[in-house]
Protein backbone atom coordinates (compact mmCIF):
# COMPACT_ATOMS: atom_id res chain seq x y z
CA UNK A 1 -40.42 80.84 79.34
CA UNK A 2 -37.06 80.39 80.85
CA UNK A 3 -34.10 82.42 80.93
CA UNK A 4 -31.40 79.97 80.61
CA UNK A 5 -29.43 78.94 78.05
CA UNK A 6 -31.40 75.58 76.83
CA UNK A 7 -28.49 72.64 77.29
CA UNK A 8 -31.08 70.56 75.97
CA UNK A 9 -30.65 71.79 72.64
CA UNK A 10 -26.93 71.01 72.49
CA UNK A 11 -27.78 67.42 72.82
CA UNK A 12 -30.29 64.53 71.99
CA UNK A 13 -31.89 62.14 74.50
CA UNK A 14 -30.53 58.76 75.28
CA UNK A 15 -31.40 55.47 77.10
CA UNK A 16 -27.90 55.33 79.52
CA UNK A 17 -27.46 53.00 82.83
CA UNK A 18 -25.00 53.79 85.15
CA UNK A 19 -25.11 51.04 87.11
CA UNK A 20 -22.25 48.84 86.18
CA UNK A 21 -24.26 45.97 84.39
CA UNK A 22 -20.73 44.48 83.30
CA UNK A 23 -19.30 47.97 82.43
CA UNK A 24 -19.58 50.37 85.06
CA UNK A 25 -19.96 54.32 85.14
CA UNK A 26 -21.37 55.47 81.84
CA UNK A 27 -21.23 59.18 80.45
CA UNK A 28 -21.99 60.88 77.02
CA UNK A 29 -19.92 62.79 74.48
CA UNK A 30 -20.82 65.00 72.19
CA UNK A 31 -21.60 62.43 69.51
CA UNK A 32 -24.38 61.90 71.49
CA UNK A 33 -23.71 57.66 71.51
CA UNK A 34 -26.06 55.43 71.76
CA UNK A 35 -25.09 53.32 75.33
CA UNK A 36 -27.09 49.98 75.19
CA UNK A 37 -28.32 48.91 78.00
CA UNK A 38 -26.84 45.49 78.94
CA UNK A 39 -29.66 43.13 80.71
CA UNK A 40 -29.53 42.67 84.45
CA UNK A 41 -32.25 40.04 84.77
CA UNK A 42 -35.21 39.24 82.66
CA UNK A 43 -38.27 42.50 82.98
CA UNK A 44 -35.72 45.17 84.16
CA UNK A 45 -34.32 47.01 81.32
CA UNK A 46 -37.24 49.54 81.40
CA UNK A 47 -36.96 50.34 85.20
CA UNK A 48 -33.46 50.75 84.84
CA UNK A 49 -33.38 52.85 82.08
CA UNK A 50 -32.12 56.49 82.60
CA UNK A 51 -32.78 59.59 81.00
CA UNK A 52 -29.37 60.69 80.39
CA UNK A 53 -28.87 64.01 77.87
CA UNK A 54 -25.30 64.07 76.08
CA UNK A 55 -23.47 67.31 75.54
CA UNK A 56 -20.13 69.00 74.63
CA UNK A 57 -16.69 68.32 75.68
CA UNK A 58 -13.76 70.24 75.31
CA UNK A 59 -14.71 71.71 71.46
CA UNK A 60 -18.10 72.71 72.98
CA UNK A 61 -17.04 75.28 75.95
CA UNK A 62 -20.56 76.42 76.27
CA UNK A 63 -21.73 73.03 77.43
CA UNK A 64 -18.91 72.71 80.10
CA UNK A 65 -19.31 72.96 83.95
CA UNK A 66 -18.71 76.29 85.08
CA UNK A 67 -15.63 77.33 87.67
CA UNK A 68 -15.96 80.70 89.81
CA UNK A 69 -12.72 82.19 91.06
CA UNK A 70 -13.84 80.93 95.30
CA UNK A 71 -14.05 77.19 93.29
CA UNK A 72 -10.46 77.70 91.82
CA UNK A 73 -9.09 78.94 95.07
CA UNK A 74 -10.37 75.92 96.77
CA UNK A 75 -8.94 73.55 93.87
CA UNK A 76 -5.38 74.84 95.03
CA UNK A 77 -6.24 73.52 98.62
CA UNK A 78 -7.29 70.12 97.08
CA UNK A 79 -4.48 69.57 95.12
CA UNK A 80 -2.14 70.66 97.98
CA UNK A 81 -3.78 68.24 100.49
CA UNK A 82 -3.99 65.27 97.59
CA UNK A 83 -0.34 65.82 96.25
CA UNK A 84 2.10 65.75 99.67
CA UNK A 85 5.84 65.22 99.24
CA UNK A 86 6.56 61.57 98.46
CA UNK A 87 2.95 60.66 97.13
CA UNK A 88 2.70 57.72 94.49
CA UNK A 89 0.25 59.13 92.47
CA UNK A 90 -0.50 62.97 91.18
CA UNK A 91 -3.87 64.29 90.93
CA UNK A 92 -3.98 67.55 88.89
CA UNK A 93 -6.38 69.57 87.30
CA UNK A 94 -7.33 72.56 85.10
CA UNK A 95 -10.40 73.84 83.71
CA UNK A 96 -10.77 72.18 80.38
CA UNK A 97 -14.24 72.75 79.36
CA UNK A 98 -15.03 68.93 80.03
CA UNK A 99 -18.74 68.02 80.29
CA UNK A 100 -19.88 64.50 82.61
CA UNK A 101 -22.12 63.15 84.46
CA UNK A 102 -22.65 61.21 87.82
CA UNK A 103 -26.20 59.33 87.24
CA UNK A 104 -27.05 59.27 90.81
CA UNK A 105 -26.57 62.57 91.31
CA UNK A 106 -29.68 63.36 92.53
CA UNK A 107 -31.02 59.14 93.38
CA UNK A 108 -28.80 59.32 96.60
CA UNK A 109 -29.89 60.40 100.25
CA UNK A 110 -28.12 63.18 99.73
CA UNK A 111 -28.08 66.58 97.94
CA UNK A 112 -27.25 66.39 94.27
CA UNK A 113 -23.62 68.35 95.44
CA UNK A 114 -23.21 66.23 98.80
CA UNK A 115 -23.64 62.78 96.78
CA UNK A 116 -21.14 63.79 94.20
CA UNK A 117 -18.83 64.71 97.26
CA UNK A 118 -19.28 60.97 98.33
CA UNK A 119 -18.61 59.96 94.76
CA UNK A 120 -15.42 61.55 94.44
CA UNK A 121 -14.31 60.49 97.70
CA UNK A 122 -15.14 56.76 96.63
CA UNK A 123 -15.33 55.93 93.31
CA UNK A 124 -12.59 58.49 92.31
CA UNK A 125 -10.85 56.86 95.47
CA UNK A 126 -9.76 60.16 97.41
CA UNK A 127 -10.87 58.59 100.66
CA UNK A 128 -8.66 55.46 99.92
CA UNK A 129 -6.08 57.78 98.74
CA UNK A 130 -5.81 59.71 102.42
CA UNK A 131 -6.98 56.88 104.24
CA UNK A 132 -3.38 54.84 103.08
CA UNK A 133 -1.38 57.61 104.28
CA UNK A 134 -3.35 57.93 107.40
CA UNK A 135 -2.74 54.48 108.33
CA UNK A 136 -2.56 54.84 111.93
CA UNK A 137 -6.34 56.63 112.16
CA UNK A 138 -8.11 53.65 110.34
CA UNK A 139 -10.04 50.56 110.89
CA UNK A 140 -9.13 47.26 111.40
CA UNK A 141 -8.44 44.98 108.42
CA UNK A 142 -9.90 41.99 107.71
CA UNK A 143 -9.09 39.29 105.29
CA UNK A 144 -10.15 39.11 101.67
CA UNK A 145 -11.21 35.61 102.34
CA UNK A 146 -13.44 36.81 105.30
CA UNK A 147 -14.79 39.58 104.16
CA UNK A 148 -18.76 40.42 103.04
CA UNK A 149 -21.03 43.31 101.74
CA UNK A 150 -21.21 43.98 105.63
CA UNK A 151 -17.68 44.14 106.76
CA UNK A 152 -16.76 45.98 103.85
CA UNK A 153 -19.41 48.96 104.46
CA UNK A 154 -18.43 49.03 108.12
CA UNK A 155 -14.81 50.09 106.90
CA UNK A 156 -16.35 52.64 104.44
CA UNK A 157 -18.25 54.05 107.29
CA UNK A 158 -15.61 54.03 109.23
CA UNK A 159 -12.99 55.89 107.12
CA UNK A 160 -15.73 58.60 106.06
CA UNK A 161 -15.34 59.37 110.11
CA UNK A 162 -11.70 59.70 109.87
CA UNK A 163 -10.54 63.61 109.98
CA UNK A 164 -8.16 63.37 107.26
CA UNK A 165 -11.75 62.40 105.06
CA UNK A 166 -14.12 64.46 106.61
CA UNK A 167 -11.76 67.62 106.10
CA UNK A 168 -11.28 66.67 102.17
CA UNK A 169 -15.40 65.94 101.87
CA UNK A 170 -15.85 70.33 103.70
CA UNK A 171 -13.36 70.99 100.93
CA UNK A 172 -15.63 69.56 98.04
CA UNK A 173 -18.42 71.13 99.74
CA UNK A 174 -17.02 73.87 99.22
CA UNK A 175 -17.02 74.22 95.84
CA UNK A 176 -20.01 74.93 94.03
CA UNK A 177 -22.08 71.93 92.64
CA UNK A 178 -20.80 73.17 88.56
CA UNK A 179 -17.25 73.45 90.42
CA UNK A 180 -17.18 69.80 91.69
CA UNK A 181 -19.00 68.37 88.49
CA UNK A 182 -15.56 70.32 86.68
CA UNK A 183 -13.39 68.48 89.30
CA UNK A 184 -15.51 65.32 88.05
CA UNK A 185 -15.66 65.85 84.55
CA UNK A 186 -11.77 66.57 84.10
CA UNK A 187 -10.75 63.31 86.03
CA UNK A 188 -12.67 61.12 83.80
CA UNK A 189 -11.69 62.98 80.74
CA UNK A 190 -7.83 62.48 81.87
CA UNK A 191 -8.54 58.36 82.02
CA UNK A 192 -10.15 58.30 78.90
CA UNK A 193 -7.16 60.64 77.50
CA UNK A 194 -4.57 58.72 79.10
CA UNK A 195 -6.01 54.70 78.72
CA UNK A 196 -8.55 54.36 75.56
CA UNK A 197 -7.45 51.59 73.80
CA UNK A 198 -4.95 50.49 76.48
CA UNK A 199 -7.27 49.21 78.98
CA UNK A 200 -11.00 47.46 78.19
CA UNK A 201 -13.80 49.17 78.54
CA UNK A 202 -12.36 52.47 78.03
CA UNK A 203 -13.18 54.69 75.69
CA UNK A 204 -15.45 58.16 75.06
CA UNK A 205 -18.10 56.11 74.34
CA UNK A 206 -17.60 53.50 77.17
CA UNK A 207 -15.71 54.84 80.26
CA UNK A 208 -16.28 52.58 82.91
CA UNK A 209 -12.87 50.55 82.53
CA UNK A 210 -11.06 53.24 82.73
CA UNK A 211 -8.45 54.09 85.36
CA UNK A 212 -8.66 57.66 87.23
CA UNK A 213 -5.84 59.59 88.76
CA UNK A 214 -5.96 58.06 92.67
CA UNK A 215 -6.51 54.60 90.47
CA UNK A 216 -2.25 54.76 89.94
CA UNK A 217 -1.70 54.53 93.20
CA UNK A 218 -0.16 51.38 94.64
CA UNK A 219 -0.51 52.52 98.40
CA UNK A 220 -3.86 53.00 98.35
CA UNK A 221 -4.56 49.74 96.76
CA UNK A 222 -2.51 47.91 99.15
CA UNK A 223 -4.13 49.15 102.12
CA UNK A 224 -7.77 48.59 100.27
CA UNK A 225 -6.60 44.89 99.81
CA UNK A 226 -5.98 44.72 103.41
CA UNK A 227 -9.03 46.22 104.29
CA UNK A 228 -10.67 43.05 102.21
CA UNK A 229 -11.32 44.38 99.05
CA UNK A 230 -10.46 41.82 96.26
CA UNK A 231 -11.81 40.15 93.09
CA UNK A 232 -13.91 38.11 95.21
CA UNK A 233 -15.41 40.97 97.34
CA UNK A 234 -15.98 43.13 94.13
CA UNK A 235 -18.25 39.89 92.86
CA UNK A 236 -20.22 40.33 96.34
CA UNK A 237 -20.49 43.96 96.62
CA UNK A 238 -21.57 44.12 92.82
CA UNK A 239 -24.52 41.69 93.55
CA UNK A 240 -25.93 43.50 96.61
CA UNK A 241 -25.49 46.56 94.67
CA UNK A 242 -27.68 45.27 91.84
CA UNK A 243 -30.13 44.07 94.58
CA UNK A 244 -30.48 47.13 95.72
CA UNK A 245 -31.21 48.92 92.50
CA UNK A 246 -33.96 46.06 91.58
CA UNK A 247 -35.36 47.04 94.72
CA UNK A 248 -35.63 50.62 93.79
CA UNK A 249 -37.23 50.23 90.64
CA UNK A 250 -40.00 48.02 91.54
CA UNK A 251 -41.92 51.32 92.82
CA UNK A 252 -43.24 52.19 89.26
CA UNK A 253 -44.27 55.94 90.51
CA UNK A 254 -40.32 56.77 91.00
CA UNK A 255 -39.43 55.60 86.94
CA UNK A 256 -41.90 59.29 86.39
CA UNK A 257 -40.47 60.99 89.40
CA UNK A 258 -37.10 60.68 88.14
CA UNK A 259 -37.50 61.39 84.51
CA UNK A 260 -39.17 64.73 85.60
CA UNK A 261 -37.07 65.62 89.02
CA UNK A 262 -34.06 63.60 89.82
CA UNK A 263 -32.21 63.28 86.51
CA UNK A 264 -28.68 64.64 87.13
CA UNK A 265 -29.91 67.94 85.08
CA UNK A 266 -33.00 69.02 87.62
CA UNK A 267 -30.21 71.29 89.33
CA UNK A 268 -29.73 74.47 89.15
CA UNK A 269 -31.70 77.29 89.46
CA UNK A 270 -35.30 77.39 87.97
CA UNK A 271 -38.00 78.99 85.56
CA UNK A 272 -41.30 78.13 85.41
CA UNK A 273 -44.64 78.82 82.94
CA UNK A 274 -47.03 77.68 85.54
CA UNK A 275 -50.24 78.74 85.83
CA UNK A 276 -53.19 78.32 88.91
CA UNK A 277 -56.31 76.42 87.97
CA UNK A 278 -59.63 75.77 90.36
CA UNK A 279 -61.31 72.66 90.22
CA UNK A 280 -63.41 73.84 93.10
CA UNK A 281 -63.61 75.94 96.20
CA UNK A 282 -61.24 73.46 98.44
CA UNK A 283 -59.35 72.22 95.20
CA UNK A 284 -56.43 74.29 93.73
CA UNK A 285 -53.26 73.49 92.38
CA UNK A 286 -50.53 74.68 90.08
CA UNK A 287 -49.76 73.37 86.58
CA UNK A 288 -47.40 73.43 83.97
CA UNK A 289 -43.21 73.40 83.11
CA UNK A 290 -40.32 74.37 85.48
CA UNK A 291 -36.85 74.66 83.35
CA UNK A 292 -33.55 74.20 85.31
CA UNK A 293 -30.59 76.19 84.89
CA UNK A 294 -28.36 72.90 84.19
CA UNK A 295 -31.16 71.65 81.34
CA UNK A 296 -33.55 69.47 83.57
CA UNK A 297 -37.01 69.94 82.47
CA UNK A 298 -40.52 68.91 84.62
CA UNK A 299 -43.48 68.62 82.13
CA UNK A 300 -46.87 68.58 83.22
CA UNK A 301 -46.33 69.22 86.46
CA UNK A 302 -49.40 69.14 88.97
CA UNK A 303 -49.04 70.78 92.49
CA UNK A 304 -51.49 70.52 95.09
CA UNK A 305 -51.92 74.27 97.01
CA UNK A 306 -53.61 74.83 100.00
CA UNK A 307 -57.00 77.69 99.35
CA UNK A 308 -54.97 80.18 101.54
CA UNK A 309 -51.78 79.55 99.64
CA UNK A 310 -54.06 80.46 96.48
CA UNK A 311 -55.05 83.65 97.88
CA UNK A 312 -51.94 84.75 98.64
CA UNK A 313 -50.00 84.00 95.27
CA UNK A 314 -53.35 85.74 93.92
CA UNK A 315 -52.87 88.51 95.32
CA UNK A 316 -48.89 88.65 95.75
CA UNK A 317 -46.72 90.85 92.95
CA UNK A 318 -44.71 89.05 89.96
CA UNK A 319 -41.54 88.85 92.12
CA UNK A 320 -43.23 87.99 95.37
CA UNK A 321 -45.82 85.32 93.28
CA UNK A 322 -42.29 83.50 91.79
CA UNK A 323 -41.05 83.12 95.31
CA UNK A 324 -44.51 81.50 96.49
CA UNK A 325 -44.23 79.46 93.78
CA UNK A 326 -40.76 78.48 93.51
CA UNK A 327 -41.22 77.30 97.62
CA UNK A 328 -44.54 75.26 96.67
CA UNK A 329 -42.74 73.14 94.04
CA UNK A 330 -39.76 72.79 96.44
CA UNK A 331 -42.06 71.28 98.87
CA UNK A 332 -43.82 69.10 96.08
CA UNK A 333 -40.58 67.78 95.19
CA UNK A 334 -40.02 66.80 98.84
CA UNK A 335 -42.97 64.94 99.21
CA UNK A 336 -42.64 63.04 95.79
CA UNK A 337 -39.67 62.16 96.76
CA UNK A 338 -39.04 61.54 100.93
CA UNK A 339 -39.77 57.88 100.84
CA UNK A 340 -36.97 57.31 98.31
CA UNK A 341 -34.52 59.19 99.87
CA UNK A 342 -35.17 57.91 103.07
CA UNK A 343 -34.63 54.26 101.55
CA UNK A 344 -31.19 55.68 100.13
CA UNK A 345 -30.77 56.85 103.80
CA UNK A 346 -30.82 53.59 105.06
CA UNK A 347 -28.98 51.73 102.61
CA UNK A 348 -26.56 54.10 101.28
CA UNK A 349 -23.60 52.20 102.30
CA UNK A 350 -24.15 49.28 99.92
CA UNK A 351 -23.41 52.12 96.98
CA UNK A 352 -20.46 53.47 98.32
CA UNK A 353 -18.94 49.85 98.90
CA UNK A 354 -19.74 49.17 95.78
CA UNK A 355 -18.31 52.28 94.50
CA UNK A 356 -14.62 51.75 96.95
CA UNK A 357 -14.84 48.11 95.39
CA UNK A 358 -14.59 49.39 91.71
CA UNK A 359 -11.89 51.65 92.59
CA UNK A 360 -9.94 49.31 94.20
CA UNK A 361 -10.17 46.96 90.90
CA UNK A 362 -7.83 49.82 89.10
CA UNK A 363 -4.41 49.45 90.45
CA UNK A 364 -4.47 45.89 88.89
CA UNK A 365 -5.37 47.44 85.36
CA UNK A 366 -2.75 49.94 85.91
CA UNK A 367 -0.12 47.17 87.30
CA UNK A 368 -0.57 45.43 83.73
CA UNK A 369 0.31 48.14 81.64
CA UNK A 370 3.24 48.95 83.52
């Protein structure tokens, strides 16, 4: 049975989208609210519905993503490189037992830590944020009238090369994967602090509408408008986006796969009560529950295992038998899920556009309150 503290039983389980059907980013308090899923076309509400398990903010510090001391040592270097002398904006933050989540996490081509580096640096807008100061180092602009999907992912792909970025993305590397979901939670919490009932769309319940930290900043939406982003281009983005999605979900298998392995609780470290059962002589496999250390759980699990492989977690000691095991389902997950991720591979600059295109629809939020 597992070891860990069960997260699951701090919360209740919820149909949640994240993709912005009209809305945008969705995350769970600990009211545990009932997100409905708002139609994208006719037949797809099922394969884009998400398994998403709420769970405690600030009143609930149990539930929160933990810091270590090496992740707040590397938040001082973050803040220092996002807050220079003469900066529009300020991005702060402190460790206040917030608790969100990032619903591709673990859907991207990427590792679950490595995708919510890319999701900071683009949704949260810390890419736009150094890339306007950085002027000199970037890519062309083009007009807003010009622009497409395509032209627009060329200049994400292009600024993710600059140095300025690529220094900023080691830096959220660096923290640990519960460090950089703290980073994540406490910069939605502030917009939802700072603009529920001032801006639609933004609330606890509802948070895509809301305005983050690098969203305040002027410079960095002036030099995103310049780069083509607009109203127009947000429209465009948005549709290739859901495109893309649609396109995901028409592979029935990876609905299963994710509620099982790639919901943004399968990370962590794991525990498992599986057990080794013979069908015959050639055919062996492992069955049964692995429980990750963030709350994920895999039911029912069935893992094909070589004869020899058998043998040797037969005959191997508890410790040795958990590593055995613990490397077969690492592999299993691999091959249930290599043809997704390398689809994500190949087309993950339409999310990231898509992601630079909502931040860049902020500033004018921001400019209206003002």
């Amino acid at each position: 049975m597992a070891s860990f503290p069960d997260r699951a039983s701090l919360a209740v389980l919820v149909l949640c989208c994240w993709i912005r059907l009209g809305a945008g980013h969705r995350t769970n308090d600990e009211r545990a609210h009932v997100v409905g899923l708002a139609e994208h076309s006719e037949g797809l509400e099922d394969e884009h519905s998400f398994e998403v398990i709420s769970s405690g903010t600030r009143e609930s510090s149990g539930s929160a993503w933990k810091v270590t001391t090496e992740d707040k040592k590397v938040m001082e270097q973050l803040l220092e490189t996002l807050n220079p002398p003469g900066a529009d904006s300020n991005f702060t933050w402190q460790d206040d037992n917030d608790h969100w989540t990032f619903g591709l996490v673990q859907l991207t081509a990427q590792t679950a830590k490595g995708s919510l580096a890319l999701h900071m640096l683009h949704r949260h807008g810390l890419a736009s944020l150094l890339a306007a100061r950085a002027a000199k180092d970037a890519p062309l602009s083009q007009s807003a009238a010009t622009a497409t999907p395509e032209t627009l992912g060329k200049y994400v792909e292009g600024v993710e090369k600059q140095s300025e970025i690529q220094d900023l993305r080691e830096l959220l590397l660096g923290l640990s994967l519960s460090g950089l979901r703290n980073l994540h939670s406490y910069d939605h919490q502030w917009s939802v602090d700072n603009f529920q009932r001032k801006v639609e769309g933004c609330s606890q319940r509802e948070a895509g509408g809301c305005i983050l930290q690098a969203g305040t900043s002027k410079k960095a939406y002036d030099w995103l408008a310049k780069q083509g982003f607009s109203p127009r281009a947000e429209v465009l983005v948005e549709q290739q986006f859901q495109g893309l999605m649609g396109d995901i979900f028409k592979d029935p298998g990876l609905k299963i796969t994710y509620q099982n392995l790639l919901t943004p609780y399968h990370t962590g470290r794991t525990e498992h009560n599986t057990r080794m059962l013979d069908v015959s002589q050639d055919d062996k496999f492992l069955t049964g529950s692995v429980y990750w250390e963030d709350g994920g759980r895999s039911r029912n699990l069935r893992i094909d295992i070589t004869p020899e492989k058998a043998a040797e977690i037969k005959q191997a000691d508890a410790a040795s038998k958990d590593t055995l095991i613990e490397a077969e389902l690492q592999r299993y997950i691999e091959r249930m899920t290599s043809s997704h991720k390398s689809f994500m591979g190949e087309n993950r600059l339409k999310i990231w556009t898509h992601e630079t295109a909502e931040f860049a629809g902020m500033y004018p939020k921001y400019r209206r309150l003002k």
